[in-house]
N, C-alpha and C. Protein backbone atom coordinates (compact mmCIF):
# COMPACT_ATOMS: atom_id res chain seq x y z
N UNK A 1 93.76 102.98 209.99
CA UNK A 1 93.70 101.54 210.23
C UNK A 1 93.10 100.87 209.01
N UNK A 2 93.78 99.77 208.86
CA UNK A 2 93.35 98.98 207.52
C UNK A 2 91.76 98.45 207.86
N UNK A 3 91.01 98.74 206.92
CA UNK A 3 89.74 97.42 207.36
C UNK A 3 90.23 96.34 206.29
N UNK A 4 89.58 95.14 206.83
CA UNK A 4 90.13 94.11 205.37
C UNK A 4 88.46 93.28 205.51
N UNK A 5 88.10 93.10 204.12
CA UNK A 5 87.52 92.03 203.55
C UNK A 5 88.03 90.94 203.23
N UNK A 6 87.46 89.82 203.64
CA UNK A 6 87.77 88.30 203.49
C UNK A 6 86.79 87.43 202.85
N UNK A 7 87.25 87.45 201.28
CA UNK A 7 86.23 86.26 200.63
C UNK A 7 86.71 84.77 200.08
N UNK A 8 86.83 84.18 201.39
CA UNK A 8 87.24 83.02 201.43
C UNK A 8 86.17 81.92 201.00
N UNK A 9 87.32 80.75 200.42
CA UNK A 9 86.17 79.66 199.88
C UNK A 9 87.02 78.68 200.11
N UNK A 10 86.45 77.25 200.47
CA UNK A 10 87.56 76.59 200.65
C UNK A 10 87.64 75.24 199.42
N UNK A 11 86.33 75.30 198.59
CA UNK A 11 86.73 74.72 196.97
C UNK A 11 85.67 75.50 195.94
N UNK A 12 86.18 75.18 195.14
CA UNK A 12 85.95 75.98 193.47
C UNK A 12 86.31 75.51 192.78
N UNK A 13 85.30 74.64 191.90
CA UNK A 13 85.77 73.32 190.84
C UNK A 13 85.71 74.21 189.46
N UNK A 14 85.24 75.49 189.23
CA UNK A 14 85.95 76.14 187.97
C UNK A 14 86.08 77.16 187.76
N UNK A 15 85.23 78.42 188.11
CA UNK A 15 85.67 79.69 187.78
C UNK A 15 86.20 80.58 188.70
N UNK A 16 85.00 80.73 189.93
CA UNK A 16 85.46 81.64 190.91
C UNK A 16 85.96 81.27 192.22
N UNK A 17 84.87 82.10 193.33
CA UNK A 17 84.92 82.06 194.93
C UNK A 17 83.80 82.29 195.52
N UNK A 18 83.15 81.87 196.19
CA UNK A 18 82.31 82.41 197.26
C UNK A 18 82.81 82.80 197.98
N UNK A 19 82.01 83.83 199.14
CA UNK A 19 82.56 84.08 200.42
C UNK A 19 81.97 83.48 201.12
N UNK A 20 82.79 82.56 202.34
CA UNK A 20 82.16 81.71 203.59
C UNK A 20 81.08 82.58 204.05
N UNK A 21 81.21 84.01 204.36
CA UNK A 21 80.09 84.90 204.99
C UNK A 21 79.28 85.12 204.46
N UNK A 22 79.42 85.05 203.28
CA UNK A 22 77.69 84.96 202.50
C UNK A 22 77.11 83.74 202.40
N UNK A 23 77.92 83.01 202.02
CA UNK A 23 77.02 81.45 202.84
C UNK A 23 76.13 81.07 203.99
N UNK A 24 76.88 82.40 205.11
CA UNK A 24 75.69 82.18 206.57
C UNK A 24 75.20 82.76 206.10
N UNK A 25 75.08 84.39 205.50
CA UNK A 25 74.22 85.48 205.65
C UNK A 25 73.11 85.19 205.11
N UNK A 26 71.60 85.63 205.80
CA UNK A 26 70.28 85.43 205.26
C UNK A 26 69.63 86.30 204.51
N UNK A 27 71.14 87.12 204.03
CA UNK A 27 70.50 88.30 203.07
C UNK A 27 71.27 87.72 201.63
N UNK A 28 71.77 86.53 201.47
CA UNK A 28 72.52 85.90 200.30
C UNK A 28 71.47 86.23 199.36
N UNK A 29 71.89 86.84 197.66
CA UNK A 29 71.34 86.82 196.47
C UNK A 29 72.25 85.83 195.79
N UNK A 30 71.36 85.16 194.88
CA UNK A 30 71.99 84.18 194.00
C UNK A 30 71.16 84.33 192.34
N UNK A 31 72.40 84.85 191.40
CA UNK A 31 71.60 84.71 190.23
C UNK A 31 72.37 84.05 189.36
N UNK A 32 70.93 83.37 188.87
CA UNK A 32 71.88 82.37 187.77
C UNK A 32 71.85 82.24 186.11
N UNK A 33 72.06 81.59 185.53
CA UNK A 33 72.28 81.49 184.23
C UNK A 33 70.47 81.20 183.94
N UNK A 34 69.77 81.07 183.08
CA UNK A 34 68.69 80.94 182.24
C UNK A 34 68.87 78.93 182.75
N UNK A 35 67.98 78.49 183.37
CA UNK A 35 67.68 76.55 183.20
C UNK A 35 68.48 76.28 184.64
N UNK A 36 69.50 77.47 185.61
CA UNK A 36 70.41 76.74 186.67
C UNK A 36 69.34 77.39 187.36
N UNK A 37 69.67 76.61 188.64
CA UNK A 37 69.12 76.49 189.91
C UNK A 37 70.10 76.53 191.15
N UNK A 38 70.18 77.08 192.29
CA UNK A 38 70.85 77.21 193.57
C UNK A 38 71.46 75.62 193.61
N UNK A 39 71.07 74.69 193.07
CA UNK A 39 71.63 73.17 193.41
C UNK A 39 72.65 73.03 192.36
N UNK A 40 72.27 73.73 191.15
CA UNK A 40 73.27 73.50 190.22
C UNK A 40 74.73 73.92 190.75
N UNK A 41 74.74 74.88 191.08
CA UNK A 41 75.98 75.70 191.67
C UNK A 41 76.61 75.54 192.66
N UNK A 42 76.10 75.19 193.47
CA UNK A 42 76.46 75.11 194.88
C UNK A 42 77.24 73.59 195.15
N UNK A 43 78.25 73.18 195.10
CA UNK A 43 79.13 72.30 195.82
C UNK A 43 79.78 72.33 197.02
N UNK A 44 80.13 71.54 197.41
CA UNK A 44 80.74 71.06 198.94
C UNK A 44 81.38 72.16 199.19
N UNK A 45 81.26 73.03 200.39
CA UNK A 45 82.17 74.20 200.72
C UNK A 45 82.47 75.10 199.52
N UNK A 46 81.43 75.08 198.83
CA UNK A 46 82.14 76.78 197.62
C UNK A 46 80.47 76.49 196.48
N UNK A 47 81.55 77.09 195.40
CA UNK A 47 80.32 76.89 194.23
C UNK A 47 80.84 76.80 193.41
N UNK A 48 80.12 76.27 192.12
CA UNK A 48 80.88 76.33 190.94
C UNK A 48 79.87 77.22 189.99
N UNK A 49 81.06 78.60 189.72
CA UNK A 49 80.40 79.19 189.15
C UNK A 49 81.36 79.08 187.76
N UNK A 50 80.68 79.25 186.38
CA UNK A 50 80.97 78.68 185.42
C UNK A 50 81.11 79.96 184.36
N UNK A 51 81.17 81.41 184.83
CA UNK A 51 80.89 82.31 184.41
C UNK A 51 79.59 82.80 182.71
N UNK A 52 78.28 82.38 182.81
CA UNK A 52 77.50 82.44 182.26
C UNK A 52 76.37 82.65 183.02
N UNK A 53 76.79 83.88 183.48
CA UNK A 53 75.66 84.99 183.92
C UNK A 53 75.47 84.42 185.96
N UNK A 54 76.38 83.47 186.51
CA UNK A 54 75.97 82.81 187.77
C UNK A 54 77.30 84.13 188.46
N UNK A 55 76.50 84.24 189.30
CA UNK A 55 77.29 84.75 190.23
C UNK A 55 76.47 84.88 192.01
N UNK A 56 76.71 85.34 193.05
CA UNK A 56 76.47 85.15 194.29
C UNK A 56 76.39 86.69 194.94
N UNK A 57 75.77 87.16 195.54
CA UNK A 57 75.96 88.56 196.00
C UNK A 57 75.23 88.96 197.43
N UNK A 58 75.56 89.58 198.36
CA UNK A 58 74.81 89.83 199.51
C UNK A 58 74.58 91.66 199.56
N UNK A 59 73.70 92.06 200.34
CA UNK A 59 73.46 93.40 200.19
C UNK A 59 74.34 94.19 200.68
N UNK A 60 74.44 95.75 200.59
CA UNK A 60 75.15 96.19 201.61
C UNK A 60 74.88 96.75 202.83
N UNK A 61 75.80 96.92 203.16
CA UNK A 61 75.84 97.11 204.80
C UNK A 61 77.12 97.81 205.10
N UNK A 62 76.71 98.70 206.26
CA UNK A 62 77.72 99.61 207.16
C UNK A 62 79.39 99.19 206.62
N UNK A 63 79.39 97.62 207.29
CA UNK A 63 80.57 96.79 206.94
C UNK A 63 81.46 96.79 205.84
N UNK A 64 80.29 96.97 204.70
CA UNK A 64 80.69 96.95 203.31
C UNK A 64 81.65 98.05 203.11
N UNK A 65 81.22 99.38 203.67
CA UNK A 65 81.62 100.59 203.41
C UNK A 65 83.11 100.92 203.76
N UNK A 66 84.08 100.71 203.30
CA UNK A 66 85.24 101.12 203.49
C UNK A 66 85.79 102.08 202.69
N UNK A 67 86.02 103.31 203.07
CA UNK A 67 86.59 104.63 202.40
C UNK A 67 88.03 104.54 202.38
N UNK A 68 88.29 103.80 203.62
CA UNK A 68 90.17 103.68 204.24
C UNK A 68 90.89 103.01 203.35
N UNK A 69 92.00 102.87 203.91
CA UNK A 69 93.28 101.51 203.35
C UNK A 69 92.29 100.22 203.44
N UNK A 70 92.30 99.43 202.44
CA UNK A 70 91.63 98.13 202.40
C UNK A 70 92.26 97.00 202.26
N UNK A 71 91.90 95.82 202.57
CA UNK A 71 92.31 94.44 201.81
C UNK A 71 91.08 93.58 202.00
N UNK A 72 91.45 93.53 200.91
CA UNK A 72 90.73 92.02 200.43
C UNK A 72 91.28 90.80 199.51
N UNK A 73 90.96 89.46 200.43
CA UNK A 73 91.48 88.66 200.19
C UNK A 73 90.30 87.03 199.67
N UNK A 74 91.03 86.57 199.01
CA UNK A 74 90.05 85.46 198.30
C UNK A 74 90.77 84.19 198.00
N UNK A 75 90.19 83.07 197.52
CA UNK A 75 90.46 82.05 197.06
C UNK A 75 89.92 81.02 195.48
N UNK A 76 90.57 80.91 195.30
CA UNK A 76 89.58 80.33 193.85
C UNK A 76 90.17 79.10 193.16
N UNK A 77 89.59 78.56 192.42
CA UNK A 77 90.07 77.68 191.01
C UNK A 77 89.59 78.02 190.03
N UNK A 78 89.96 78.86 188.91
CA UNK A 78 89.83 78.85 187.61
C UNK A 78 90.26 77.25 186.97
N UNK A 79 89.74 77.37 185.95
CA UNK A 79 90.10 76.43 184.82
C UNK A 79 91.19 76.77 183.69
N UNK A 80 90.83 78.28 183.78
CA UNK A 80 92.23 78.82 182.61
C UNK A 80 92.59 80.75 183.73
N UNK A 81 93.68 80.16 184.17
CA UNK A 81 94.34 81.57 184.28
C UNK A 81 94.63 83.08 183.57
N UNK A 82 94.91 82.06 182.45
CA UNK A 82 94.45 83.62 181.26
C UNK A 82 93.04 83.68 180.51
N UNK A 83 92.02 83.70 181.33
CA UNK A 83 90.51 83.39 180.91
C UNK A 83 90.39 84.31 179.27
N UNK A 84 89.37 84.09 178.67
CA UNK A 84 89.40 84.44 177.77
C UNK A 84 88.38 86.00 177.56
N UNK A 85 88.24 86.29 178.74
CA UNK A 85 87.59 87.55 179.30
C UNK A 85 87.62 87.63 180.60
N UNK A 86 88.48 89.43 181.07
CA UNK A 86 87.99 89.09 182.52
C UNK A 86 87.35 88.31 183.21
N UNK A 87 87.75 88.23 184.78
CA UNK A 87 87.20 87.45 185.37
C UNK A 87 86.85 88.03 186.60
N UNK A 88 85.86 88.82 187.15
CA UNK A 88 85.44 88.77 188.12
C UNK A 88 85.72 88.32 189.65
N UNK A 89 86.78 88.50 190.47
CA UNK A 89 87.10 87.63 191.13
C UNK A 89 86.47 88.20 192.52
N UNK A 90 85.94 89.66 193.11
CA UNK A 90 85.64 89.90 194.21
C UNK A 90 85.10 91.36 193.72
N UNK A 91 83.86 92.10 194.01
CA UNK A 91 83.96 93.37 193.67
C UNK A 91 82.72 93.82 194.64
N UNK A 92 82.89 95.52 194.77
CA UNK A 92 81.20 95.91 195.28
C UNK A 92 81.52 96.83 193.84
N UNK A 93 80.30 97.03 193.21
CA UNK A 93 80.32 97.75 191.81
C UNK A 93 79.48 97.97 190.90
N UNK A 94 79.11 98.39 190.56
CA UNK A 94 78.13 98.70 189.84
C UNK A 94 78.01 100.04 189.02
N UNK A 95 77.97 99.81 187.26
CA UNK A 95 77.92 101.31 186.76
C UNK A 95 76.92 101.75 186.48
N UNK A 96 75.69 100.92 185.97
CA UNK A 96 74.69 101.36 185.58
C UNK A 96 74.22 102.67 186.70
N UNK A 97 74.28 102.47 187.89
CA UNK A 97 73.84 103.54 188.67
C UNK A 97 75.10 104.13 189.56
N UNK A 98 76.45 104.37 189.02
CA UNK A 98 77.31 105.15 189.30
C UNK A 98 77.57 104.92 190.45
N UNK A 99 77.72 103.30 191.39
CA UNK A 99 78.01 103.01 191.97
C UNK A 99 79.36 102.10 192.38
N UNK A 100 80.08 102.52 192.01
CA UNK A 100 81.70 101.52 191.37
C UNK A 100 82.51 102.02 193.35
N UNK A 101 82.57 101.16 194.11
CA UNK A 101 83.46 101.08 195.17
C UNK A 101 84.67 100.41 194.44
N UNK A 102 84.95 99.48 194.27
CA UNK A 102 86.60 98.69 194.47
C UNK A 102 85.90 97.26 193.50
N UNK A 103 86.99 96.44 192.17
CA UNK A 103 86.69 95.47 191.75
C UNK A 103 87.82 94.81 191.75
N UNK A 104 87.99 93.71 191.79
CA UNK A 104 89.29 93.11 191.13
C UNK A 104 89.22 91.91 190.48
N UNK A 105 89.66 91.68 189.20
CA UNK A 105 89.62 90.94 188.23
C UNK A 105 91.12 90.18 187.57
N UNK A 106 90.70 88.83 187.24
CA UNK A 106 91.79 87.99 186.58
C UNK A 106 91.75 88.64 185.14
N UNK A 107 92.56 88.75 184.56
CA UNK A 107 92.59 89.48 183.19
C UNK A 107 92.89 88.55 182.27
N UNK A 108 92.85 88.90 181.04
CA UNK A 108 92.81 87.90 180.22
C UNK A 108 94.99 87.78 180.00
N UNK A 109 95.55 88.38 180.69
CA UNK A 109 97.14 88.24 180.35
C UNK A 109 97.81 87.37 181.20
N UNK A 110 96.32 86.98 182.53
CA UNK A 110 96.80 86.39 183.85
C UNK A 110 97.24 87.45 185.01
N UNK A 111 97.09 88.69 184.73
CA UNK A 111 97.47 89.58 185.88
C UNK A 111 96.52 89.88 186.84
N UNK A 112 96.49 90.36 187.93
CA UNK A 112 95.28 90.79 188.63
C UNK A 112 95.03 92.23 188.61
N UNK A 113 93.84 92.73 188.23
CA UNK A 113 93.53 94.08 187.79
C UNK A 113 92.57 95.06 188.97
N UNK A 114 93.02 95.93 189.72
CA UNK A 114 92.09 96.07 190.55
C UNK A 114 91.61 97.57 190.53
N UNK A 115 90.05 97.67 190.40
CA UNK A 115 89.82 99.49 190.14
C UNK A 115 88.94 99.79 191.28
N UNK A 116 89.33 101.34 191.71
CA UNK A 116 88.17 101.44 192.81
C UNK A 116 88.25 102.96 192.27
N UNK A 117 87.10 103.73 192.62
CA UNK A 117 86.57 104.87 192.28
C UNK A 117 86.39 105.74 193.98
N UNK A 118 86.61 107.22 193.60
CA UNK A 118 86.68 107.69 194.30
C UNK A 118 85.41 108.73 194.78
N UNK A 119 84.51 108.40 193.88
CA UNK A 119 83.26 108.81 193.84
C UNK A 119 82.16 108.32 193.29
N UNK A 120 82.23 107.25 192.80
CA UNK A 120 81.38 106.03 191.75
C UNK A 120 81.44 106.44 190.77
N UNK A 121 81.99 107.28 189.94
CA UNK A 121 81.41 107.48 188.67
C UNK A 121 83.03 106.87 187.86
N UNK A 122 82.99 106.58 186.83
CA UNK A 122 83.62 106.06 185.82
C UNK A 122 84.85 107.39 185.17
N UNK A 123 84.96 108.59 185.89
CA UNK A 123 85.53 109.53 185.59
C UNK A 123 86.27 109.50 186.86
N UNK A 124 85.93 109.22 187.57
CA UNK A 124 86.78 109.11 188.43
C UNK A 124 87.50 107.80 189.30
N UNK A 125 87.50 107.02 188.29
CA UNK A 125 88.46 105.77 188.71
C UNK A 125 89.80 105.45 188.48
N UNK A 126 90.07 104.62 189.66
CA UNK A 126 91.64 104.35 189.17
C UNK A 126 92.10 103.07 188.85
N UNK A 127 92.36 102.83 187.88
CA UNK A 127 93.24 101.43 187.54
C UNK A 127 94.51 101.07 187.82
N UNK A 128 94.35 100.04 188.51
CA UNK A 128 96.00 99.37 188.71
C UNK A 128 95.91 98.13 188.55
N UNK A 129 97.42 97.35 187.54
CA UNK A 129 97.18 96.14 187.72
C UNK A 129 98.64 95.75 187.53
N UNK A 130 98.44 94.30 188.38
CA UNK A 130 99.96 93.96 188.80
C UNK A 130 100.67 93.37 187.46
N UNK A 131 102.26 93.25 188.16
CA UNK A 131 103.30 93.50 187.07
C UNK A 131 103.57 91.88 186.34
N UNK A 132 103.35 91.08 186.89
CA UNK A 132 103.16 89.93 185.84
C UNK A 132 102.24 89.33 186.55
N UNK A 133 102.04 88.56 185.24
CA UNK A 133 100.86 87.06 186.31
C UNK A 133 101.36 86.76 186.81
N UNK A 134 100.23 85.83 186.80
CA UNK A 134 99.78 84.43 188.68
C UNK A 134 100.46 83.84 188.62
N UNK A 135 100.79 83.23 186.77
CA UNK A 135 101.48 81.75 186.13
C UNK A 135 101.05 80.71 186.79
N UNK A 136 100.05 80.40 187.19
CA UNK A 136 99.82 79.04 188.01
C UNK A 136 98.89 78.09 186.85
N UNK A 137 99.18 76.85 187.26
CA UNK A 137 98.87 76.15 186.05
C UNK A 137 97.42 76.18 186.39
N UNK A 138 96.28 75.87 184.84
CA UNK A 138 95.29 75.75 185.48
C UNK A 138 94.47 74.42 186.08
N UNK A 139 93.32 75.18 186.67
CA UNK A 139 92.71 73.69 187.40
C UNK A 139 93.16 74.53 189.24
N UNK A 140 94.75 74.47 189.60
CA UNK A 140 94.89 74.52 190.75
C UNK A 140 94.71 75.96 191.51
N UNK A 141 93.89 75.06 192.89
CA UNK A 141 93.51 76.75 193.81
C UNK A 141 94.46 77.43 194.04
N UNK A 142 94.47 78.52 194.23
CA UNK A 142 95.53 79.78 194.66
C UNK A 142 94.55 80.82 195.33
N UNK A 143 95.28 81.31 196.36
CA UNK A 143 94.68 82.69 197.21
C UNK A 143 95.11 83.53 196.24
N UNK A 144 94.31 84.98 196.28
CA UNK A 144 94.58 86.43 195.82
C UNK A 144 94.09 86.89 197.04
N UNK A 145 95.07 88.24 197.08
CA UNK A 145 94.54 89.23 197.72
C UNK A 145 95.20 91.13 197.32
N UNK A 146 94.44 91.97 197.60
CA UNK A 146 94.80 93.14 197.14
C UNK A 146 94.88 94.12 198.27
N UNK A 147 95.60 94.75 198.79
CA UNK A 147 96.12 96.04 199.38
C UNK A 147 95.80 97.39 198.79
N UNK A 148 95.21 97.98 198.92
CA UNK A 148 95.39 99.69 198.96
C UNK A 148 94.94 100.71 199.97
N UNK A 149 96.21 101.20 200.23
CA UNK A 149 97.07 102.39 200.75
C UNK A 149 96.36 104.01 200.32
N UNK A 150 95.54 104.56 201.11
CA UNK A 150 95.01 105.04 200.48
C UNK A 150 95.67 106.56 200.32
N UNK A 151 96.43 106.78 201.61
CA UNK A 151 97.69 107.58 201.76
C UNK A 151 98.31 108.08 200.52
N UNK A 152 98.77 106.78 199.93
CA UNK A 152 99.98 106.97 199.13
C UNK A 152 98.89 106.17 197.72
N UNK A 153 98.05 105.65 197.61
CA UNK A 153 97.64 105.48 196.01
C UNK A 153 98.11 103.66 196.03
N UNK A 154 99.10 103.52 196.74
CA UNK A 154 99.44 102.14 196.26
C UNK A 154 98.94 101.15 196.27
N UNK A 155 98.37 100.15 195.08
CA UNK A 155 98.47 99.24 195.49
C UNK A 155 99.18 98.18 195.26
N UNK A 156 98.81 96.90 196.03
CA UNK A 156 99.67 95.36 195.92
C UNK A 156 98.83 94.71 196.06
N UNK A 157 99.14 94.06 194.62
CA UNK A 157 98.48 92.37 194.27
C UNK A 157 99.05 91.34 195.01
N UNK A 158 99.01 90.55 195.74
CA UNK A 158 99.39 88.78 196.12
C UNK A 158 98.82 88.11 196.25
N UNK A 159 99.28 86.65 195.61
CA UNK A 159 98.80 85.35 194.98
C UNK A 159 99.73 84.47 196.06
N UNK A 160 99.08 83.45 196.51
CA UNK A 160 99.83 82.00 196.99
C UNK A 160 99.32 80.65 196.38
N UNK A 161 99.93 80.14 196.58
CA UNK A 161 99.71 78.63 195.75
C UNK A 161 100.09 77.41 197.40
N UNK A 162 98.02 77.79 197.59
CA UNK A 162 98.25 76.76 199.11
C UNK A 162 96.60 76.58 199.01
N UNK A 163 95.92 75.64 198.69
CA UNK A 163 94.72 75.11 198.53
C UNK A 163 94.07 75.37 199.75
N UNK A 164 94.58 75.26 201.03
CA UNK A 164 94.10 75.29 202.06
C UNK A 164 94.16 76.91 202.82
N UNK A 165 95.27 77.10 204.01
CA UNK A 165 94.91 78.21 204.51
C UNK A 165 96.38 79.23 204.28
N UNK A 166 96.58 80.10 203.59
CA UNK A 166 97.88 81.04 203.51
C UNK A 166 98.11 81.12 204.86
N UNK A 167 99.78 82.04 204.77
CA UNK A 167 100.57 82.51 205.92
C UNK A 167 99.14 84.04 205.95
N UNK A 168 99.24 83.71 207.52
CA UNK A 168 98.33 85.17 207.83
C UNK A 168 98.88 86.60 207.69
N UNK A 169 100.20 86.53 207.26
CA UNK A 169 101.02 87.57 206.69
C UNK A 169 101.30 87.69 205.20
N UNK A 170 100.83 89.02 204.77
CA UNK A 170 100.93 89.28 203.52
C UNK A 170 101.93 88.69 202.71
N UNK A 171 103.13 88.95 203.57
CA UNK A 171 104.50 89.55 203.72
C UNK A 171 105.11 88.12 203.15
N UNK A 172 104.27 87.24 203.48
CA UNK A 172 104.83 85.94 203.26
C UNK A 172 104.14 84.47 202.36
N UNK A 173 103.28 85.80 201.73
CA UNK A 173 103.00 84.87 200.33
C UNK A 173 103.59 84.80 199.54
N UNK A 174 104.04 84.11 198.38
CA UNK A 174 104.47 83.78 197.16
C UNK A 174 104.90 84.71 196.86
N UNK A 175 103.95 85.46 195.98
CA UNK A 175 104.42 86.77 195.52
C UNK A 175 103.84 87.82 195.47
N UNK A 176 104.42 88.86 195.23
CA UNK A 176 103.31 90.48 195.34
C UNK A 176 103.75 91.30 194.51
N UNK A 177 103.16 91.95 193.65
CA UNK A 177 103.61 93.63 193.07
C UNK A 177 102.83 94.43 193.52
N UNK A 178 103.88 95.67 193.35
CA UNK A 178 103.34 97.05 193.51
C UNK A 178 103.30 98.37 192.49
N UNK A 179 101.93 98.82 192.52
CA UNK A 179 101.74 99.67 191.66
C UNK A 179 101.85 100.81 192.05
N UNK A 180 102.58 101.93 191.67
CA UNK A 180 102.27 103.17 192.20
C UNK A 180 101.18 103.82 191.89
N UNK A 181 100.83 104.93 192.72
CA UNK A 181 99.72 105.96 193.08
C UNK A 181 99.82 106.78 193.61
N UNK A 182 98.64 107.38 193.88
CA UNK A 182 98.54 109.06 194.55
C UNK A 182 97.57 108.71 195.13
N UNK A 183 97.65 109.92 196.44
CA UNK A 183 96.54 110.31 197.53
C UNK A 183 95.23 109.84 196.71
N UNK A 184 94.53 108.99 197.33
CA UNK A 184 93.04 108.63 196.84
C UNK A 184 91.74 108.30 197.84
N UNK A 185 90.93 107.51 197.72
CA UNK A 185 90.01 107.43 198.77
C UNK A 185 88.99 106.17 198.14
N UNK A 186 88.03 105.50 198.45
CA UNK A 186 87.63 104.70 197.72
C UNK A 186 85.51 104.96 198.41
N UNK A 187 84.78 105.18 197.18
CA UNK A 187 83.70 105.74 197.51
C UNK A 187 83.03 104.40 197.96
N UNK A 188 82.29 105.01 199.18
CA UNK A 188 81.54 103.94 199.96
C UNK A 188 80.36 103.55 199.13
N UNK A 189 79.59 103.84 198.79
CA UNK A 189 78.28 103.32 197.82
C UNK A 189 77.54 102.34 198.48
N UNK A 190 76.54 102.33 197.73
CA UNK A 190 75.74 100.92 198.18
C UNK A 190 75.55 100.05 197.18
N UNK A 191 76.45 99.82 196.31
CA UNK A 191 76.39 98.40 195.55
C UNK A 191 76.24 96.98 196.39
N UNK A 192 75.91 96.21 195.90
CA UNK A 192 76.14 94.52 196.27
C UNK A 192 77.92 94.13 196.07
N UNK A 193 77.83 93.52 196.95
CA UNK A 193 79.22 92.73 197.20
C UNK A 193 78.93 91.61 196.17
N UNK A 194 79.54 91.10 195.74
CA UNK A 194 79.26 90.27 194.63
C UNK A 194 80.64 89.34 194.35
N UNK A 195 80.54 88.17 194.09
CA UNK A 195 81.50 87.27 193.71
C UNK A 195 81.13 86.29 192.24
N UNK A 196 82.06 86.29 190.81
CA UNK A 196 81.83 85.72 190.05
C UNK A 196 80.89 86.88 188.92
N UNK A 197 80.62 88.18 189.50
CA UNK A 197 80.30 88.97 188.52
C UNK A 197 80.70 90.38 189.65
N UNK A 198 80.05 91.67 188.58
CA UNK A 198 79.50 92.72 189.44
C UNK A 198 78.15 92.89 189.37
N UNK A 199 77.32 93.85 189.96
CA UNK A 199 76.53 94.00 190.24
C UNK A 199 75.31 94.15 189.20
N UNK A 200 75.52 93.89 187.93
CA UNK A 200 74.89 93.96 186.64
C UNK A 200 75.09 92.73 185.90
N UNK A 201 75.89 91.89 186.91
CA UNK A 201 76.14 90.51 186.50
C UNK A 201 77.53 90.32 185.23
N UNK A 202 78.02 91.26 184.93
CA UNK A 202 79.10 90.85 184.08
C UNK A 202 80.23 90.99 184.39
């Protein structure tokens, strides 16, 4: 059975996403750039994170832990689609302490890049990333979300271009690629869930 993560936001005036659930949660971490403050960031229903060291993160938990088939799904506004360095868009991860579950990132070509490890360590990860960009102009919100199959290795990137709420079927977003793979598994760890960085903040 699939578990799915949902890091929904419903605005993002420039880089990333929050997740609505870390907004309730009273275990929310917030770190920010050197002079920002929780007010700086935080706008009407989301945040604006500006990628200079701000990002949002909650601890983990049982929940967090998915070994299975996954999805996770998000929302955002960048300012530039082909950022000029990765972009952080949803991850639990962390290398400094060999904790790498699952990341996925806007790349600098516009594609979505997604790695998850099968034991945290950096020797044992897998990269996949989808077959063209987003192409969406920038400025405007678009959903992402990522699929993997843990069966078969596969995964699938999809993007919609709907500010508000996607079709609740994959099947019937915009668009999707698929990457092939092999039998894999994705290591549970206890990194931070994190949005707008990973867990070391970059």
């Amino acid at each position: 059975m699939r578990r799915i993560v949902i890091l929904t936001v419903l605005l993002i005036v420039a880089a990333l996403l929050i997740p609505e659930a870390m907004v309730a949660n009273p275990t929310l971490i917030a770190e920010f750039a050197p002079g920002k403050n929780w007010n700086d960031v935080i706008v009407p229903n989301g945040a604006d994170l500006d990628g200079t060291g701000d990002y949002v993160s909650t601890l983990d938990a049982a929940a967090h832990d998915i070994v299975g088939d996954i999805e996770v799904r998000g929302r955002h506004t960048p300012t530039d689609n082909t950022p000029g360095a990765p972009m952080v868009l949803g991850a639990k991860w962390n290398t400094v302490s060999d904790e790498r579950s699952w990341k996925a990132t806007l790349e600098t070509d516009g594609k979505i890049q997604v790695e998850h490890s099968t034991d945290g360590t950096a020797g044992n990860t897998v990269t996949q990333k989808s077959t063209v960009p987003v192409g969406f102009t920038d400025g405007v919100t678009w959903w992402w979300a990522f699929v993997i199959d843990v069966s078969t290795g596969l995964m699938t990137a999809y993007w919609h271009a709907n500010p508000n709420v996607p079709p609740a079927a994959l099947a019937d977003w915009d668009t999707s690629t698929t990457v092939a793979g092999s039998a894999t598994s994705i290591y549970a760890g206890t990194a931070l869930v994190t949005v707008g960085a990973d867990a070391e903040g970059n």
